[in-house]
Protein backbone atom coordinates (compact mmCIF):
# COMPACT_ATOMS: atom_id res chain seq x y z
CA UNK A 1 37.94 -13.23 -25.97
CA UNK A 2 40.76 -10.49 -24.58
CA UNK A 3 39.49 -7.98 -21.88
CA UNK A 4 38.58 -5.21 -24.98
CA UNK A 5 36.45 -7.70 -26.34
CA UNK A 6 34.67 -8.09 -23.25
CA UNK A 7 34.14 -4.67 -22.64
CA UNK A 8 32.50 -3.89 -26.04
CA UNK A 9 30.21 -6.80 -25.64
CA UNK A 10 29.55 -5.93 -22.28
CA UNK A 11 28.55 -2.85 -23.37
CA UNK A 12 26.46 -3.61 -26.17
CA UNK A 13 24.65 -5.93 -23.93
CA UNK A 14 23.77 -3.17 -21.45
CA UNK A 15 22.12 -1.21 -24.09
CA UNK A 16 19.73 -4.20 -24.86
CA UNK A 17 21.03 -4.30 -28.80
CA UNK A 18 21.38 -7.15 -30.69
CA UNK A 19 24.81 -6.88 -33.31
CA UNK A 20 22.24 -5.89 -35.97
CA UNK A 21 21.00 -3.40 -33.57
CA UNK A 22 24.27 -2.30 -33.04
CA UNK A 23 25.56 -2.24 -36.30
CA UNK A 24 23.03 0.21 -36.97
CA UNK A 25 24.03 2.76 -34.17
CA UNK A 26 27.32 2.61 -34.86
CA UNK A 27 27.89 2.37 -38.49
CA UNK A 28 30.28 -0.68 -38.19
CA UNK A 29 29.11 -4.22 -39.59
CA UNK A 30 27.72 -6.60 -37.33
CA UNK A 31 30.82 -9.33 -38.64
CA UNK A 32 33.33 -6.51 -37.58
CA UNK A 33 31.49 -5.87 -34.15
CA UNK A 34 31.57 -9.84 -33.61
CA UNK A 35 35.06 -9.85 -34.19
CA UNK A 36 36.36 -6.98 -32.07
CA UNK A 37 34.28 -8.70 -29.07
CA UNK A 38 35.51 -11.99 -29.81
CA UNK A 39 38.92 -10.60 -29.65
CA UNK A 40 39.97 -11.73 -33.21
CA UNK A 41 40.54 -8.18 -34.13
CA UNK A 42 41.55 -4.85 -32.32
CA UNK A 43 39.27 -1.47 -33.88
CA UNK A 44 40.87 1.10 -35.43
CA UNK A 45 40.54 4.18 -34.91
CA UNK A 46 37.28 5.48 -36.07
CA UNK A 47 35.60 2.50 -35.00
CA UNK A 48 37.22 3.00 -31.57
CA UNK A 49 35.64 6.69 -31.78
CA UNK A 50 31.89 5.30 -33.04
CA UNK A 51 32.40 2.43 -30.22
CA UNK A 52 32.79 4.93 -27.39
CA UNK A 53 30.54 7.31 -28.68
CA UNK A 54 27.49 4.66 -29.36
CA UNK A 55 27.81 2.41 -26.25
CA UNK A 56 28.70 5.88 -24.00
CA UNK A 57 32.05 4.44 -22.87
CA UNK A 58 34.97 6.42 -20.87
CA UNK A 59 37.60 6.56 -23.93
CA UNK A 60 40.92 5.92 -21.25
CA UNK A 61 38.91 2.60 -20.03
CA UNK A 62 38.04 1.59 -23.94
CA UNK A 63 42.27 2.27 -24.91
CA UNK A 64 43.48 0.90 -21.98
CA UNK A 65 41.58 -2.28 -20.75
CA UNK A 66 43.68 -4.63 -22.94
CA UNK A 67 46.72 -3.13 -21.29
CA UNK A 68 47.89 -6.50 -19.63
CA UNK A 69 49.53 -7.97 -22.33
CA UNK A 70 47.03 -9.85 -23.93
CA UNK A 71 47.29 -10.54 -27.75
CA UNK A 72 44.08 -10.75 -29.45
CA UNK A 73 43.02 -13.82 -30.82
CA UNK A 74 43.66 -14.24 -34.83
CA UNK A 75 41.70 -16.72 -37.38
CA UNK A 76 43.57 -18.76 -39.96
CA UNK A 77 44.19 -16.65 -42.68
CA UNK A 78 44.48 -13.50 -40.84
CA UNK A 79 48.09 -11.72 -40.89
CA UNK A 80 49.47 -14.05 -38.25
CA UNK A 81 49.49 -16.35 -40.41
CA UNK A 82 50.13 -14.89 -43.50
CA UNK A 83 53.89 -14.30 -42.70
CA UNK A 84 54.22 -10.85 -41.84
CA UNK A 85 57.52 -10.41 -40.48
CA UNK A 86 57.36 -9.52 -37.11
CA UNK A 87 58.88 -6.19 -37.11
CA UNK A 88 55.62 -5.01 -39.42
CA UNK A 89 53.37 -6.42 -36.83
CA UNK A 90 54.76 -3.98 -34.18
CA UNK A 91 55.10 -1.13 -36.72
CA UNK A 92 50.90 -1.93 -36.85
CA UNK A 93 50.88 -1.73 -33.32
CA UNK A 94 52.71 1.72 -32.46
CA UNK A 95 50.33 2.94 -35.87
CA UNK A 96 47.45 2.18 -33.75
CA UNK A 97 48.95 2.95 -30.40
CA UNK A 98 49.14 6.57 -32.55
CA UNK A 99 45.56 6.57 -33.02
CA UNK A 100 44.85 6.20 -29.24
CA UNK A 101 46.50 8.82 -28.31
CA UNK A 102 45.33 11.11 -31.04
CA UNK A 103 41.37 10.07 -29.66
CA UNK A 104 42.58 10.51 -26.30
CA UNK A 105 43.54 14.25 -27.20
CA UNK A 106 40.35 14.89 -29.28
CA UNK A 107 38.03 13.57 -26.66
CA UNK A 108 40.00 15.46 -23.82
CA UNK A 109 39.56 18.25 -26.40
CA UNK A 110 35.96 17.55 -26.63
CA UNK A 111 35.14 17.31 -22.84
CA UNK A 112 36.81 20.96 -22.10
CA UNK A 113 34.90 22.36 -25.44
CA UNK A 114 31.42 21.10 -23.89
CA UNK A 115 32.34 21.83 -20.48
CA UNK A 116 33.16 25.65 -20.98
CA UNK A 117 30.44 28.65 -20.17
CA UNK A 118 32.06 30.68 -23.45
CA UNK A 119 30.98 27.76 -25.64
CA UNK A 120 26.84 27.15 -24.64
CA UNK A 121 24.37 27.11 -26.82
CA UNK A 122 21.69 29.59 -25.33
């Protein structure tokens, strides 16, 4: 399990749900919510965005808590070992890297939206 993993069971945990319970809040299977806490898989971006949303995590800490390094776990059969050349792994990463920083700019986007007089509901 890599520190992301941890952090999305951790905070599916606080909440009390069970991976069918969370499954249902979030709209992502309970296999695919096992994986991204067992570190065998990183979420994209939409599930990043239901993740934060559902479990009411701070989107820098969800991006960023992997930061150290740490390469997620993969199962036999996954593309680590399905010979994808190197260079198309990291071309996978920067994709994704993309997608954080395009949820970083939509939350930030979001907070400033909810957080100005001009735009409450009366």
């Amino acid at each position: 399990m890599n520190e992301l993993g941890k952090l999305i069971r951790t905070a599916r945990e606080a909440k009390a749900w069970s991976l069918p319970q969370a499954s249902a809040e979030t709209g992502i299977s309970a296999k695919r919510l096992e994986s991204y806490e067992q570190g065998e898989q990183l979420p994209g971006y939409e599930h990043s965005q239901k993740l934060v949303y559902a479990y009411g995590l701070d989107a820098r800490q969800f991006l960023f808590c992997g930061s150290g390094g740490q390469e997620p776990a993969k199962k036999p059969g996954k593309a680590e070992n399905s010979g994808m050349p190197e260079g198309q792994k990291r071309t996978m990463r920067s994709v994704y890297e993309a997608h954080i920083m395009q949820f970083m700019h939509e939350e930030e986007q979001r907070k400033n939206h909810d957080h100005d007089p001009c735009n409450r509901q009366k």
